[in-house]
N, C-alpha and C. Protein backbone atom coordinates (compact mmCIF):
# COMPACT_ATOMS: atom_id res chain seq x y z
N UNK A 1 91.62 -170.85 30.96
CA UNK A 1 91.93 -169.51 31.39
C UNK A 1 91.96 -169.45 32.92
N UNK A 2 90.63 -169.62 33.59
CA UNK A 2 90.66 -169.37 34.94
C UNK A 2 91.22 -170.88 35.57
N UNK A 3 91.80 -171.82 34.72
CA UNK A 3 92.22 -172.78 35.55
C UNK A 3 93.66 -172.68 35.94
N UNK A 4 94.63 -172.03 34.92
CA UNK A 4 95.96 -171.53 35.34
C UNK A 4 95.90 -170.67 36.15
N UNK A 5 94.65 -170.15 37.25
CA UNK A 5 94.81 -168.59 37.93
C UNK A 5 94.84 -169.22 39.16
N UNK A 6 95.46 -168.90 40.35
CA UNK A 6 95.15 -169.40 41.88
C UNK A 6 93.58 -168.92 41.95
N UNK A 7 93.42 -169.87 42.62
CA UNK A 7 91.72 -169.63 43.48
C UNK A 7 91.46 -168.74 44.49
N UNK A 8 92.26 -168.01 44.58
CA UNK A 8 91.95 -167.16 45.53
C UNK A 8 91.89 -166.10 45.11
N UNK A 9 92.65 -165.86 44.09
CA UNK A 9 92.60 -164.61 43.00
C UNK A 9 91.22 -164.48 42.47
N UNK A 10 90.79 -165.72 41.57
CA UNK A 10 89.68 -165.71 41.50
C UNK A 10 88.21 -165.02 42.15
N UNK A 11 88.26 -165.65 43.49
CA UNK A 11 87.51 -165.32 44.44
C UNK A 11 87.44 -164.10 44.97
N UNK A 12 88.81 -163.38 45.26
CA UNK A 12 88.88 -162.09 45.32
C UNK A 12 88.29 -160.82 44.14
N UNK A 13 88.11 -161.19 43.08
CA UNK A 13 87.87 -160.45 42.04
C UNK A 13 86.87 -161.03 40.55
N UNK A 14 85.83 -161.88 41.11
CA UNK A 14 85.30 -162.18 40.14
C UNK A 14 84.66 -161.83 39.25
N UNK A 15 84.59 -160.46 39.47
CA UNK A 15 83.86 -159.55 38.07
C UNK A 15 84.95 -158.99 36.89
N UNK A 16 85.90 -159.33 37.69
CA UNK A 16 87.61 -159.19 36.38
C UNK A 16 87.21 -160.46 35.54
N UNK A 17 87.32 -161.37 36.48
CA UNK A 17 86.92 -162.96 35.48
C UNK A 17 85.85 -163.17 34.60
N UNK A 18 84.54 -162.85 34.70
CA UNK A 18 83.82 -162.82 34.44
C UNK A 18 83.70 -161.77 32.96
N UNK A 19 84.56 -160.72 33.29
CA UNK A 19 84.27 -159.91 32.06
C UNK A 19 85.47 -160.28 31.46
N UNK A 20 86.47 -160.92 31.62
CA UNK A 20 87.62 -161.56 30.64
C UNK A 20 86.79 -162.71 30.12
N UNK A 21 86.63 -163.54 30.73
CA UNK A 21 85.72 -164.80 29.86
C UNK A 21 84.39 -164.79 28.76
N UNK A 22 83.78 -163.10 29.02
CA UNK A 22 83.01 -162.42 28.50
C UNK A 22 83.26 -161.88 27.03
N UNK A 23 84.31 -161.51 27.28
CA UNK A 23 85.40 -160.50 25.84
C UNK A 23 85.83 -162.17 25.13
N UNK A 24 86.39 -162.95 25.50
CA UNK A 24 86.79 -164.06 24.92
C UNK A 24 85.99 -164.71 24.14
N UNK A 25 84.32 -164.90 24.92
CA UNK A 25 83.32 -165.32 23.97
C UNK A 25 83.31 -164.99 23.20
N UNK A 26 83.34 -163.34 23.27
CA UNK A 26 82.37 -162.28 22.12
C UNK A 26 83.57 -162.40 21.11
N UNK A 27 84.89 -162.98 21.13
CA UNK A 27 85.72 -163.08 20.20
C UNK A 27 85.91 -164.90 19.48
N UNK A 28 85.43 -165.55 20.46
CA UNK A 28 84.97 -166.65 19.60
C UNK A 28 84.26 -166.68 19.11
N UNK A 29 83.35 -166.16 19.23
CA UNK A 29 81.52 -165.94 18.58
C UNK A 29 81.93 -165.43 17.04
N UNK A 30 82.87 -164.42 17.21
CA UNK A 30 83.25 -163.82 15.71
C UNK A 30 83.94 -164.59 14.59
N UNK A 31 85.09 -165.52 15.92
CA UNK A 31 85.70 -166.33 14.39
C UNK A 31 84.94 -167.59 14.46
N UNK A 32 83.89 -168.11 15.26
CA UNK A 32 82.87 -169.14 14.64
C UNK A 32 82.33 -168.20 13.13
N UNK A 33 81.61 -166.93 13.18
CA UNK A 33 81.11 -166.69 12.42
C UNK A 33 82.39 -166.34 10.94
N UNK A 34 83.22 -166.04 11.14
CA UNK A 34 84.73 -165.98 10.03
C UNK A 34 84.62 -167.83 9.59
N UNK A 35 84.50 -168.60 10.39
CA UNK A 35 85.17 -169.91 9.85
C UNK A 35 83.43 -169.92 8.93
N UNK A 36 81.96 -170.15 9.68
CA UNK A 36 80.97 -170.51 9.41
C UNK A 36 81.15 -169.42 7.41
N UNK A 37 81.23 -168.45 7.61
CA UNK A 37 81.06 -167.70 6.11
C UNK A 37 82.32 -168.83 5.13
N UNK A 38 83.61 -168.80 5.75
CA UNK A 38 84.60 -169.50 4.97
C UNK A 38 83.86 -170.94 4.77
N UNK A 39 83.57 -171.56 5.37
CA UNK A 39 82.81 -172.70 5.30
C UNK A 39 81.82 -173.17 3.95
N UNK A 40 80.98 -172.32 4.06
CA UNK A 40 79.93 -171.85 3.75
C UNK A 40 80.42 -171.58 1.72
N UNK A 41 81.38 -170.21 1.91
CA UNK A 41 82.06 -170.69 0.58
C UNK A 41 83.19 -171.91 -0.35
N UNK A 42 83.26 -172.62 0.65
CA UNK A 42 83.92 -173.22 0.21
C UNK A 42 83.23 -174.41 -0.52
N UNK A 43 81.80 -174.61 0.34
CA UNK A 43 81.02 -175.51 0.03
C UNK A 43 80.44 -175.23 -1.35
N UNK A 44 80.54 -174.22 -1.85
CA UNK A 44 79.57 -173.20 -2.51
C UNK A 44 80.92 -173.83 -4.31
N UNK A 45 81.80 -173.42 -3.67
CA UNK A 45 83.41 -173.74 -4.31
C UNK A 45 82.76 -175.22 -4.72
N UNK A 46 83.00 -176.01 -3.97
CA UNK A 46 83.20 -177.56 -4.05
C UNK A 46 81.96 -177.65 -5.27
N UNK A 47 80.32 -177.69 -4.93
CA UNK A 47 79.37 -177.73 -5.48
C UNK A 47 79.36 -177.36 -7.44
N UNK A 48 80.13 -176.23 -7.40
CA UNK A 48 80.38 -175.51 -8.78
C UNK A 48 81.19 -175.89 -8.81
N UNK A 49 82.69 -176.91 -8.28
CA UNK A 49 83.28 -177.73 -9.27
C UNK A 49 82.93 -179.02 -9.53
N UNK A 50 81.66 -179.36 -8.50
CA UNK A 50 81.18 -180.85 -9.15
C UNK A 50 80.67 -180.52 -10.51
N UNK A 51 79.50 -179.52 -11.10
CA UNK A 51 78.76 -179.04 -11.63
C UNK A 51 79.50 -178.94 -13.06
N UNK A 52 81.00 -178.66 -12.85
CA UNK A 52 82.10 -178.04 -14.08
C UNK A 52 82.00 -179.34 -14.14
N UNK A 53 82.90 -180.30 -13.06
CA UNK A 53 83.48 -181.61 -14.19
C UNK A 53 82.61 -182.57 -14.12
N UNK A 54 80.77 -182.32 -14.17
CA UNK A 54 79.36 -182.82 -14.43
C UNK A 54 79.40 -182.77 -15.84
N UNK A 55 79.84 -181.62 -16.71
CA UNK A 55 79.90 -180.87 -17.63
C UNK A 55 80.50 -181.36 -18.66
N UNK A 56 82.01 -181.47 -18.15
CA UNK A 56 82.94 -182.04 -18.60
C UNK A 56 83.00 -183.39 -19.06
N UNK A 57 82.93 -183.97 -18.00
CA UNK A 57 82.58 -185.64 -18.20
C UNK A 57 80.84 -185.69 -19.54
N UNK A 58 80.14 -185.34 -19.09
CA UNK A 58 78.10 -185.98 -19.77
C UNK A 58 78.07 -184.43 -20.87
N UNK A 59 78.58 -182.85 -20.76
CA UNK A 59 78.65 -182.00 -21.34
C UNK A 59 77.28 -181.43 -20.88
N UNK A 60 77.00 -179.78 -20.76
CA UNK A 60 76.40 -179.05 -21.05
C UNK A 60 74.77 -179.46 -21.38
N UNK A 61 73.88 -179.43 -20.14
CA UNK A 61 72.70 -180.20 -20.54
C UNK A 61 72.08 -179.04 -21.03
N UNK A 62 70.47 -179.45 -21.79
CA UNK A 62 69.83 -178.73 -22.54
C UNK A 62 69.06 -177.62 -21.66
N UNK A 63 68.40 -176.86 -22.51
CA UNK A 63 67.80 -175.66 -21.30
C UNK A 63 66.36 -176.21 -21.34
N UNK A 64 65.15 -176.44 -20.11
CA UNK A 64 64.32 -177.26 -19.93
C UNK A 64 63.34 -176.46 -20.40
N UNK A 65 62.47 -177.36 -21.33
CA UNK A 65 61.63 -177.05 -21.74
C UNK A 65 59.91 -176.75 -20.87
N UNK A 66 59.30 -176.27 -21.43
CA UNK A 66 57.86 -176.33 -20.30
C UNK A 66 57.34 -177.98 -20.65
N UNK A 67 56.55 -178.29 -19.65
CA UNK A 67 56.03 -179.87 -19.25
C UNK A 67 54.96 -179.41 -19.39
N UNK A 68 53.84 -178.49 -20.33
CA UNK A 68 52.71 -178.60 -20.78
C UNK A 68 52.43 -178.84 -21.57
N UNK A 69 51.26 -179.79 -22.19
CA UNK A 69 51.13 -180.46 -22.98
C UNK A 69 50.23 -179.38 -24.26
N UNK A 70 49.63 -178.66 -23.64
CA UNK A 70 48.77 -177.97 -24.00
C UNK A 70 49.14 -176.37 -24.33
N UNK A 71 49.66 -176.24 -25.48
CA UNK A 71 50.01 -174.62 -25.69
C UNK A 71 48.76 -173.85 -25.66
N UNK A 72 47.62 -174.13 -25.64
CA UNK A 72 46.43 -172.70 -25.97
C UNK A 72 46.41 -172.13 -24.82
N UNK A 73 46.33 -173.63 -23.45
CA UNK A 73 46.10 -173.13 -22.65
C UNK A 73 47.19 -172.46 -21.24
N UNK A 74 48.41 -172.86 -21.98
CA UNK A 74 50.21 -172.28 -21.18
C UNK A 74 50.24 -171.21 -21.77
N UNK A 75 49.82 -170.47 -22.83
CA UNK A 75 50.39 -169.02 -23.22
C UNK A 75 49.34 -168.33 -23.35
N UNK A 76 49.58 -167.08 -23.32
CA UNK A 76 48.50 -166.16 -23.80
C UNK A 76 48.31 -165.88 -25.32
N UNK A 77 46.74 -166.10 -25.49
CA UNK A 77 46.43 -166.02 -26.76
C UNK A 77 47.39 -165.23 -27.63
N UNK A 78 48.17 -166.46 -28.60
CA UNK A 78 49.14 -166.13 -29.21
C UNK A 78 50.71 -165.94 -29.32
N UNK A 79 50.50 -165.42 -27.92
CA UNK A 79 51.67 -164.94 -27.33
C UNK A 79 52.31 -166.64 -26.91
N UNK A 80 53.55 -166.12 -26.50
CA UNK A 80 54.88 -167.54 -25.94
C UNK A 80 54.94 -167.01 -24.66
N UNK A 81 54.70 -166.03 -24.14
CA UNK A 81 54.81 -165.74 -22.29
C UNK A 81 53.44 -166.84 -21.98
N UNK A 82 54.01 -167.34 -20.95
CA UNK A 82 53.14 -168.22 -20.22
C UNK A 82 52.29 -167.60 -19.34
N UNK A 83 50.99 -167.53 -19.46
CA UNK A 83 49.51 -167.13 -18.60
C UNK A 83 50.51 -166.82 -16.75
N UNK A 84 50.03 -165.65 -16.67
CA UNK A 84 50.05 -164.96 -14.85
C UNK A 84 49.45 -166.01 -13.96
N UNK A 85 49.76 -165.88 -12.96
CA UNK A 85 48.99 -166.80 -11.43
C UNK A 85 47.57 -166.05 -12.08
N UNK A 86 47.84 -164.34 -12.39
CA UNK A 86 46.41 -163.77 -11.71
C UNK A 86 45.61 -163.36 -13.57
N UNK A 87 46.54 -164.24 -13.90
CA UNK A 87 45.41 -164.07 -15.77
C UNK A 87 44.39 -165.44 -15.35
N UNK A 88 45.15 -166.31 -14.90
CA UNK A 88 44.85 -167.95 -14.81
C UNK A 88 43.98 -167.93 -13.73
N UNK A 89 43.99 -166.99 -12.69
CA UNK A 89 42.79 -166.62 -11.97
C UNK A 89 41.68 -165.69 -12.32
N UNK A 90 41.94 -164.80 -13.24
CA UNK A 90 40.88 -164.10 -13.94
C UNK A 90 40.23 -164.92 -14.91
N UNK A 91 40.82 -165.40 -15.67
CA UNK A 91 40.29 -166.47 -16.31
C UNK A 91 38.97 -167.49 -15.78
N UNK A 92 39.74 -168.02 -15.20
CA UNK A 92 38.86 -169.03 -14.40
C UNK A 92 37.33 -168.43 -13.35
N UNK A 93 37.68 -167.65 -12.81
CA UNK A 93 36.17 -166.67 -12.17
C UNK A 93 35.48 -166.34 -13.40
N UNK A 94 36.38 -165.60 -14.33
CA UNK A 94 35.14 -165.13 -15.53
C UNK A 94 34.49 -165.98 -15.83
N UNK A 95 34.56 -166.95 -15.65
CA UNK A 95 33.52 -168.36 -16.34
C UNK A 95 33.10 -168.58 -15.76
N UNK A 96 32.61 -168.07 -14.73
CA UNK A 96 31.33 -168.00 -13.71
C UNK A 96 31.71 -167.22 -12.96
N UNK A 97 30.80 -165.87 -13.44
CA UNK A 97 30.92 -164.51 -12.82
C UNK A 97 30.16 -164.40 -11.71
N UNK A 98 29.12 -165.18 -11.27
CA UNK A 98 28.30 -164.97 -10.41
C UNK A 98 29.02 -165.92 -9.11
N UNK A 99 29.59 -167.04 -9.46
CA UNK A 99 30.05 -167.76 -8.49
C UNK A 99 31.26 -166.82 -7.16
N UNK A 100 31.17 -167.48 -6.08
CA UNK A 100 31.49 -166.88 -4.70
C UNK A 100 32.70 -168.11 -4.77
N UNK A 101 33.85 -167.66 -5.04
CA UNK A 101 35.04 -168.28 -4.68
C UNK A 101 35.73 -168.62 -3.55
N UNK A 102 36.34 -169.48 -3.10
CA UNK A 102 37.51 -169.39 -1.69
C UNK A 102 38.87 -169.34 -2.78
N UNK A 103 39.82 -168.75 -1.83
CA UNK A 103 40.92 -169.03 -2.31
C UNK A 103 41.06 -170.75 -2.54
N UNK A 104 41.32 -171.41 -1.69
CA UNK A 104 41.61 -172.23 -1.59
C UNK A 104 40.82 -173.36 -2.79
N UNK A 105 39.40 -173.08 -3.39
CA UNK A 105 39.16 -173.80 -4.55
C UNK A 105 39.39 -173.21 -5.62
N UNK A 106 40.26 -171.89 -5.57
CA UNK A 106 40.98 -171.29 -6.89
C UNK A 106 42.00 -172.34 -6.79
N UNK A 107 43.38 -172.56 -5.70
CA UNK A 107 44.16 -173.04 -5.81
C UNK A 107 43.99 -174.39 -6.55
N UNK A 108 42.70 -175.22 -6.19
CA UNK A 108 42.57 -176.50 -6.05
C UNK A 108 42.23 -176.30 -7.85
N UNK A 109 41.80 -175.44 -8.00
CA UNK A 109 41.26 -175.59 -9.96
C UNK A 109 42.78 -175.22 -10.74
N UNK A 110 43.24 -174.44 -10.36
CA UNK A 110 44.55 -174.06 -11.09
C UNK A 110 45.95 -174.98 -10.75
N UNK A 111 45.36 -176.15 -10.03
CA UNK A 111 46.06 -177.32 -9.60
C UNK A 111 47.22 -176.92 -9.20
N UNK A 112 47.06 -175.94 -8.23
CA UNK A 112 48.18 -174.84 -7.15
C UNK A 112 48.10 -175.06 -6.00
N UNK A 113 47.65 -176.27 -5.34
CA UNK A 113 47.19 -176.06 -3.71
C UNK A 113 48.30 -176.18 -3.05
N UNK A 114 49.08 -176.40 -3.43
CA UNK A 114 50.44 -176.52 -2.55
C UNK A 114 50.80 -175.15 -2.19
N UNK A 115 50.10 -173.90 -2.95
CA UNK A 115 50.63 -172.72 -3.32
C UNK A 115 49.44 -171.77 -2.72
N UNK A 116 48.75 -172.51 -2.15
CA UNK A 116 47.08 -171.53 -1.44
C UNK A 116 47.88 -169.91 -1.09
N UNK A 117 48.99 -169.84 -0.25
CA UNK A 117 49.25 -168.58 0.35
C UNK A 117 49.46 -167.71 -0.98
N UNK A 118 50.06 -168.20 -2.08
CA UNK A 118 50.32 -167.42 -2.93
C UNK A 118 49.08 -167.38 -3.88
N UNK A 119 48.48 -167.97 -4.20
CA UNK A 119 47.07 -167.36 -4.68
C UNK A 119 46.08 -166.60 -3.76
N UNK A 120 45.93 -167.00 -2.47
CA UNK A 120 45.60 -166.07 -1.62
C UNK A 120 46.03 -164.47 -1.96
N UNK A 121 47.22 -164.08 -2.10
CA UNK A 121 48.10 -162.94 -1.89
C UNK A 121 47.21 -162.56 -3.51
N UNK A 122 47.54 -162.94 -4.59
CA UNK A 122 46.94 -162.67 -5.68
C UNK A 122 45.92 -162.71 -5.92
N UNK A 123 44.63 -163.58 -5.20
CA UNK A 123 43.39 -162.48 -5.50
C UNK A 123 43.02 -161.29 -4.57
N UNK A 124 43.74 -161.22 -3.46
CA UNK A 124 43.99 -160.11 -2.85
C UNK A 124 44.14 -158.76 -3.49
N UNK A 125 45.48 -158.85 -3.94
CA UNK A 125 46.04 -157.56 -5.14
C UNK A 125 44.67 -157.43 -5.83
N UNK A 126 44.07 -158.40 -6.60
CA UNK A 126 43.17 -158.33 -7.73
C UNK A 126 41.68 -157.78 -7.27
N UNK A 127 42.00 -157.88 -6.06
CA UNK A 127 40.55 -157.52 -5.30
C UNK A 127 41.07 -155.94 -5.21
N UNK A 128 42.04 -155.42 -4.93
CA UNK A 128 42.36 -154.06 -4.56
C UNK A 128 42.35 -153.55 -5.46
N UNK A 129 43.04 -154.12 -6.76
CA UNK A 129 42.98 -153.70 -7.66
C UNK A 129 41.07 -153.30 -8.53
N UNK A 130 40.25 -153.96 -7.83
CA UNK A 130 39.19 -153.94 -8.34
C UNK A 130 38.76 -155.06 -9.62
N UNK A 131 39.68 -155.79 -9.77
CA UNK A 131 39.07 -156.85 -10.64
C UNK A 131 38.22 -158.32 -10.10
N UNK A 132 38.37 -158.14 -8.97
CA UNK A 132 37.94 -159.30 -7.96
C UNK A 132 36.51 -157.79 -6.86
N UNK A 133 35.74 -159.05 -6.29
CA UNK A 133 35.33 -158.34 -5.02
C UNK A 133 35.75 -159.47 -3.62
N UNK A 134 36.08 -159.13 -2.82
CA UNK A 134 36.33 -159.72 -1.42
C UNK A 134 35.37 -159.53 -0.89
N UNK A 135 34.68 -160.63 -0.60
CA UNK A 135 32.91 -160.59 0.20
C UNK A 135 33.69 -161.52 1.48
N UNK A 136 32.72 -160.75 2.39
CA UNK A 136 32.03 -161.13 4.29
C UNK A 136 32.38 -162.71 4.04
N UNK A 137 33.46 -163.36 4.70
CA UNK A 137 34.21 -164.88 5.12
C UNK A 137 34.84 -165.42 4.30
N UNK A 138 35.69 -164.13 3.52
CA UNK A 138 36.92 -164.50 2.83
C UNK A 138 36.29 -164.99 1.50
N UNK A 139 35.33 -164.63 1.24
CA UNK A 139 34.97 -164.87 -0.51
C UNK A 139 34.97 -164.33 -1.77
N UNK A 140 35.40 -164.56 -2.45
CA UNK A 140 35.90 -163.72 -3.88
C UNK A 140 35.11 -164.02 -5.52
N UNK A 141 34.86 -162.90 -5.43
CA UNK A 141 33.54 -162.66 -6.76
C UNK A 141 34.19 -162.27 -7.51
N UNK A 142 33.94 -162.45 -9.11
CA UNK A 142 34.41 -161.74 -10.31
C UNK A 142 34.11 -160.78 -10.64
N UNK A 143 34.46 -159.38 -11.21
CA UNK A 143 33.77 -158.49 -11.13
C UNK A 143 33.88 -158.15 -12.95
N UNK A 144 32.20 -157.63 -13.33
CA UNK A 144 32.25 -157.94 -14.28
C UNK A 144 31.96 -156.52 -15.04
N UNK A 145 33.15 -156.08 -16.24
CA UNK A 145 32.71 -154.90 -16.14
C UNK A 145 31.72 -154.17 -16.60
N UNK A 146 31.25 -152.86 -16.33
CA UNK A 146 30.00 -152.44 -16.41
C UNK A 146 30.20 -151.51 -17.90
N UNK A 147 30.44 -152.06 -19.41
CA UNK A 147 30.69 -151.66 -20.39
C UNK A 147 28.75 -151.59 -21.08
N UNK A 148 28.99 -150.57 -21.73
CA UNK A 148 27.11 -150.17 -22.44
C UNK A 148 27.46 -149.90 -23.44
């Protein structure tokens, strides 16, 4: 742009230049973002036709089953819905109601530690909710109810 302009033009008026090279960005900036979305679907395109002629060629794989070995303890008594983060954490405190929990050895018993923030968040709720107590350095009690 400013290399086809004489230099003296330039120099005479560089806030013309400056806000032309300005407007130009702000219009490349847009069709980076036009090509980046086209991009973006096309990849999206390509992926779901590997997936079709995946299909085509080996056919239609099965729908995955659960990898627990143990149904009493993957569902709720009886039931085929698979046990909550926060049943599988009620659970586990009730069996020692007196014990002072961390999140973090909930995670480690419900063999979730990869997942601490999200059991964190859920005995949280459960504490608000009143089924938990949240004790002085982040510790969590079962709360047991007061039925006569």
């Amino acid at each position: 742009m400013i290399e086809t302009v004489p230099w003296e033009e330039v120099a005479a008026n560089p806030d013309k230049y400056v806000q032309l090279a300005e407007e130009k960005e702000a219009e490349m900036q847009r069709d980076i973002y036009k090509l980046r979305q086209e991009l973006r679907l096309l990849r999206t395109m390509k992926k779901q036709k590997e997936i079709v002629d995946e299909w085509r060629e080996s056919g239609i794989p099965e729908q995955r089953q659960p990898e627990t070995g143990d149904d009493a303890e993957a569902t709720a008594s009886g039931g085929s819905q698979p046990l909550t983060r926060k049943m599988r954490i009620m659970r586990l405190m009730a069996q020692d109601p007196q014990r002072r929990w961390k999140a973090l050895e909930v995670a480690n018993a419900l063999d979730e530690a990869s997942k601490i923030k999200s059991v964190r968040v859920a005995m949280d709720e459960l504490s608000r909710a009143e089924y938990l107590t949240k004790l002085p350095h982040a510790f969590y009690q079962y709360v047991q109810s007061q039925q006569a």
